[in-house]
Structure formats: structure tokens, C-alpha cells
C-alpha atoms as a PDB file:
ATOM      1  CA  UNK A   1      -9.711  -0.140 -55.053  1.00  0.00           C
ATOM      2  CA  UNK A   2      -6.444  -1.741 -53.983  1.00  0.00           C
ATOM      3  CA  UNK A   3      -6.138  -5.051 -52.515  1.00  0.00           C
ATOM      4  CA  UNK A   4      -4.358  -5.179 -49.902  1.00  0.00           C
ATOM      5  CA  UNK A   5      -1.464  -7.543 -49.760  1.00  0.00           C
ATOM      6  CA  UNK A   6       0.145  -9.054 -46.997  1.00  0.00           C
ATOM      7  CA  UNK A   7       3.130 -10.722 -46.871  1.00  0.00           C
ATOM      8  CA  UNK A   8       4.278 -13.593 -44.920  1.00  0.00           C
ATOM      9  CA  UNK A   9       7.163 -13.212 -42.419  1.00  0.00           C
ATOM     10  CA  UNK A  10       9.270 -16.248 -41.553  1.00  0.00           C
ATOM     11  CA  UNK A  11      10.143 -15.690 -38.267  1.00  0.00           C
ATOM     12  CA  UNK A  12      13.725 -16.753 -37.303  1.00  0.00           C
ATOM     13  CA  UNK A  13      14.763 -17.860 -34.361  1.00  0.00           C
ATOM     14  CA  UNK A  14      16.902 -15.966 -33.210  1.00  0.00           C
ATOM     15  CA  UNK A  15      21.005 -16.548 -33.274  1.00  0.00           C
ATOM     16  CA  UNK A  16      22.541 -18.182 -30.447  1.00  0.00           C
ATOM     17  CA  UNK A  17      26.262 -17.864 -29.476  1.00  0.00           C
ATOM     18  CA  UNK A  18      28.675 -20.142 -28.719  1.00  0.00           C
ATOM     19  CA  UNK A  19      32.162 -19.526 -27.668  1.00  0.00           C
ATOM     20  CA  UNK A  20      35.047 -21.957 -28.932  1.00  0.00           C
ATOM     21  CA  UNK A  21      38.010 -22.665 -27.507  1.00  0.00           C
ATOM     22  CA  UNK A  22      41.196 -22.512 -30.326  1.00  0.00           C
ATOM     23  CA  UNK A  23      43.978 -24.826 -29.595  1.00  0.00           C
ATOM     24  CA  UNK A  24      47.519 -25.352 -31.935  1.00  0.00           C
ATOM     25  CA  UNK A  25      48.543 -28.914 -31.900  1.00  0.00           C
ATOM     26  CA  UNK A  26      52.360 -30.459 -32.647  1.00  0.00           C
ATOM     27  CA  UNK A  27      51.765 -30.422 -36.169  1.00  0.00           C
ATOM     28  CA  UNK A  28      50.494 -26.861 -36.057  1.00  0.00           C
ATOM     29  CA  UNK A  29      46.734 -27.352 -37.063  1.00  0.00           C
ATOM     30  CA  UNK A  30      44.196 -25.171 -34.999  1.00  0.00           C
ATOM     31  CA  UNK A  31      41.687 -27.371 -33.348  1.00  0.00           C
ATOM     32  CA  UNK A  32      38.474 -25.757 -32.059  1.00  0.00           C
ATOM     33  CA  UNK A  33      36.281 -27.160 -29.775  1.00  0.00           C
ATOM     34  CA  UNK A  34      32.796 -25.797 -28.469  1.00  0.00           C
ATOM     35  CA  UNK A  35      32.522 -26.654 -24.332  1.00  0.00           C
ATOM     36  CA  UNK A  36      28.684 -26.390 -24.182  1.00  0.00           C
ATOM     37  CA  UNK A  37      28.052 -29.502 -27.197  1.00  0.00           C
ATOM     38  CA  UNK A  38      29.425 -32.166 -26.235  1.00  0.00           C
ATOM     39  CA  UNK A  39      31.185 -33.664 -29.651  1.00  0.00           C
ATOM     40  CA  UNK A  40      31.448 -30.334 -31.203  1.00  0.00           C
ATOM     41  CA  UNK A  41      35.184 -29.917 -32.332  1.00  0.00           C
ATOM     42  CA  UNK A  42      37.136 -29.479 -35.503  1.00  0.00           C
ATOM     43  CA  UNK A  43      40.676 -28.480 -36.938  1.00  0.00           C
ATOM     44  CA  UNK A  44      41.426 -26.758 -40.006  1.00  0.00           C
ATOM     45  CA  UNK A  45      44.921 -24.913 -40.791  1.00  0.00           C
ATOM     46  CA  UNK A  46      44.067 -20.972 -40.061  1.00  0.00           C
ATOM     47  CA  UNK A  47      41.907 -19.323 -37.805  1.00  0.00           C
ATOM     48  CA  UNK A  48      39.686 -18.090 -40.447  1.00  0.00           C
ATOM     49  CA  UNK A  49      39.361 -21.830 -42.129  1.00  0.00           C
ATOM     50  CA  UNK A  50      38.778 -23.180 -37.985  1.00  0.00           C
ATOM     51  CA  UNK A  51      35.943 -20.284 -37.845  1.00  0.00           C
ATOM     52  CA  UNK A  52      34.087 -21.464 -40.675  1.00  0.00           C
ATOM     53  CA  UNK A  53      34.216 -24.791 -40.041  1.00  0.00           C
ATOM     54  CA  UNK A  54      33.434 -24.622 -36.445  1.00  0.00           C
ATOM     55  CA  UNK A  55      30.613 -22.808 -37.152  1.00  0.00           C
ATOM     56  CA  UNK A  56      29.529 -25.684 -39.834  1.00  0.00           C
ATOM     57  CA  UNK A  57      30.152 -27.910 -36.632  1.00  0.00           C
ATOM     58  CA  UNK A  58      27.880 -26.064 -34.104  1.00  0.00           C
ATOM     59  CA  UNK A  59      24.791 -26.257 -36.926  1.00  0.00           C
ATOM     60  CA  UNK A  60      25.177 -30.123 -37.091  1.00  0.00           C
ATOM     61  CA  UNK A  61      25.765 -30.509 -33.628  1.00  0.00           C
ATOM     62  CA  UNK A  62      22.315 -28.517 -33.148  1.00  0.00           C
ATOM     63  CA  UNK A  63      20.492 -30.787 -35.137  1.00  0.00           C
ATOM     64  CA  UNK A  64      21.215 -33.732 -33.468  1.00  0.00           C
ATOM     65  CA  UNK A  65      20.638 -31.795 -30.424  1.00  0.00           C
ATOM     66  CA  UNK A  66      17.914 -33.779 -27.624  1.00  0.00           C
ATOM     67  CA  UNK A  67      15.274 -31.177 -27.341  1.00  0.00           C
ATOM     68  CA  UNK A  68      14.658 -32.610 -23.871  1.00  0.00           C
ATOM     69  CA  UNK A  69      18.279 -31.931 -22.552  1.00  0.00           C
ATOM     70  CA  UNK A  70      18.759 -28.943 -20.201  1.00  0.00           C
ATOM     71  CA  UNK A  71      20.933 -26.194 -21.735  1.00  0.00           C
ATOM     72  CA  UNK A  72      24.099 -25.570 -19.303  1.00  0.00           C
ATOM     73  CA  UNK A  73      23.852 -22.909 -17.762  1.00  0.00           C
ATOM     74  CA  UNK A  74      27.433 -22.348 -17.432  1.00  0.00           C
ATOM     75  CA  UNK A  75      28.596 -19.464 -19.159  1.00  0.00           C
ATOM     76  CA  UNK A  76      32.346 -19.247 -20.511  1.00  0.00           C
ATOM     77  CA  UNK A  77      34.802 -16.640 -19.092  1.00  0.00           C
ATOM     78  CA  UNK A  78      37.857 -16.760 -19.601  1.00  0.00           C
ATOM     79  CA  UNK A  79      41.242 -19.076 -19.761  1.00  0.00           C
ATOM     80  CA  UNK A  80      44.454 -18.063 -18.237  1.00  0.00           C
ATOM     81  CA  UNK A  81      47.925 -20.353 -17.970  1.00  0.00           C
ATOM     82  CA  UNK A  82      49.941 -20.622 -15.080  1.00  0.00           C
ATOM     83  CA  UNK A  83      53.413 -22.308 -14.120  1.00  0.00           C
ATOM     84  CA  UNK A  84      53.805 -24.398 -11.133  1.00  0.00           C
END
């Protein structure tokens, strides 16, 4: 007889998204910065390079995340420009 084996599942949490708004400055770097964590920005000199490291960002902004803080409930839609 076979014994039966059972395996342990680590549950993950599942992913949360974030949306990042991508900025050029004067010197050309793309700065990134995440509206709904307060501190989280960064700047690297491509898109792909301000991806990665924004998403770097978001994780250590999580962790030194208050548990006890209400989440915003303000969900990002859109930016436009306009001339006056």
C-alpha cells in the first residue's frame, strides 16, 4: 500500500496593482512616481529600466507599509493636458 503524500501549498497573496505615473525631466531621465504610496518614486534612464525599478520601489514601500492605514480608495483614471 501507498502512502499517501500531501504536499504543502504556500498560499500567495495575491498581486496587487499599482499604476505609476512616468514623467521626463530637463535632463531627460524618466521619473516614476506611484500616487497611492506616499514616498514611492524613482528615475532611471528608459522606460523599461523606470519599470523595474519602480516596481523594486512599490515592494519596499509595502513593507514599510502601516497595516492600520486605510487603503485609498481612489482609483486612477486617466491624465490629460490642456492650454489656458
Amino acid at each position: 500500500m501507498q502512502k499517501a503524500t500531501r504536499r504543502k501549498t504556500h498560499r500567495r497573496r495575491p498581486a496587487r496593482e499599482f499604476t505609476f505615473v512616468i514623467e521626463r525631466d530637463e535632463d531627460g531621465w524618466f521619473v516614476g512616481t506611484v500616487p497611492q504610496l506616499r514616498g514611492c518614486y524613482t528615475q532611471a534612464r528608459s522606460i523599461d529600466e523606470l519599470t523595474s525599478r519602480i516596481k523594486e520601489m512599490i515592494a519596499l514601500c509595502l513593507e514599510e507599509e502601516k497595516p492600520a492605514e486605510p487603503k485609498s480608495t481612489l482609483e486612477f483614471v486617466g491624465l490629460q493636458r490642456v492650454a489656458v
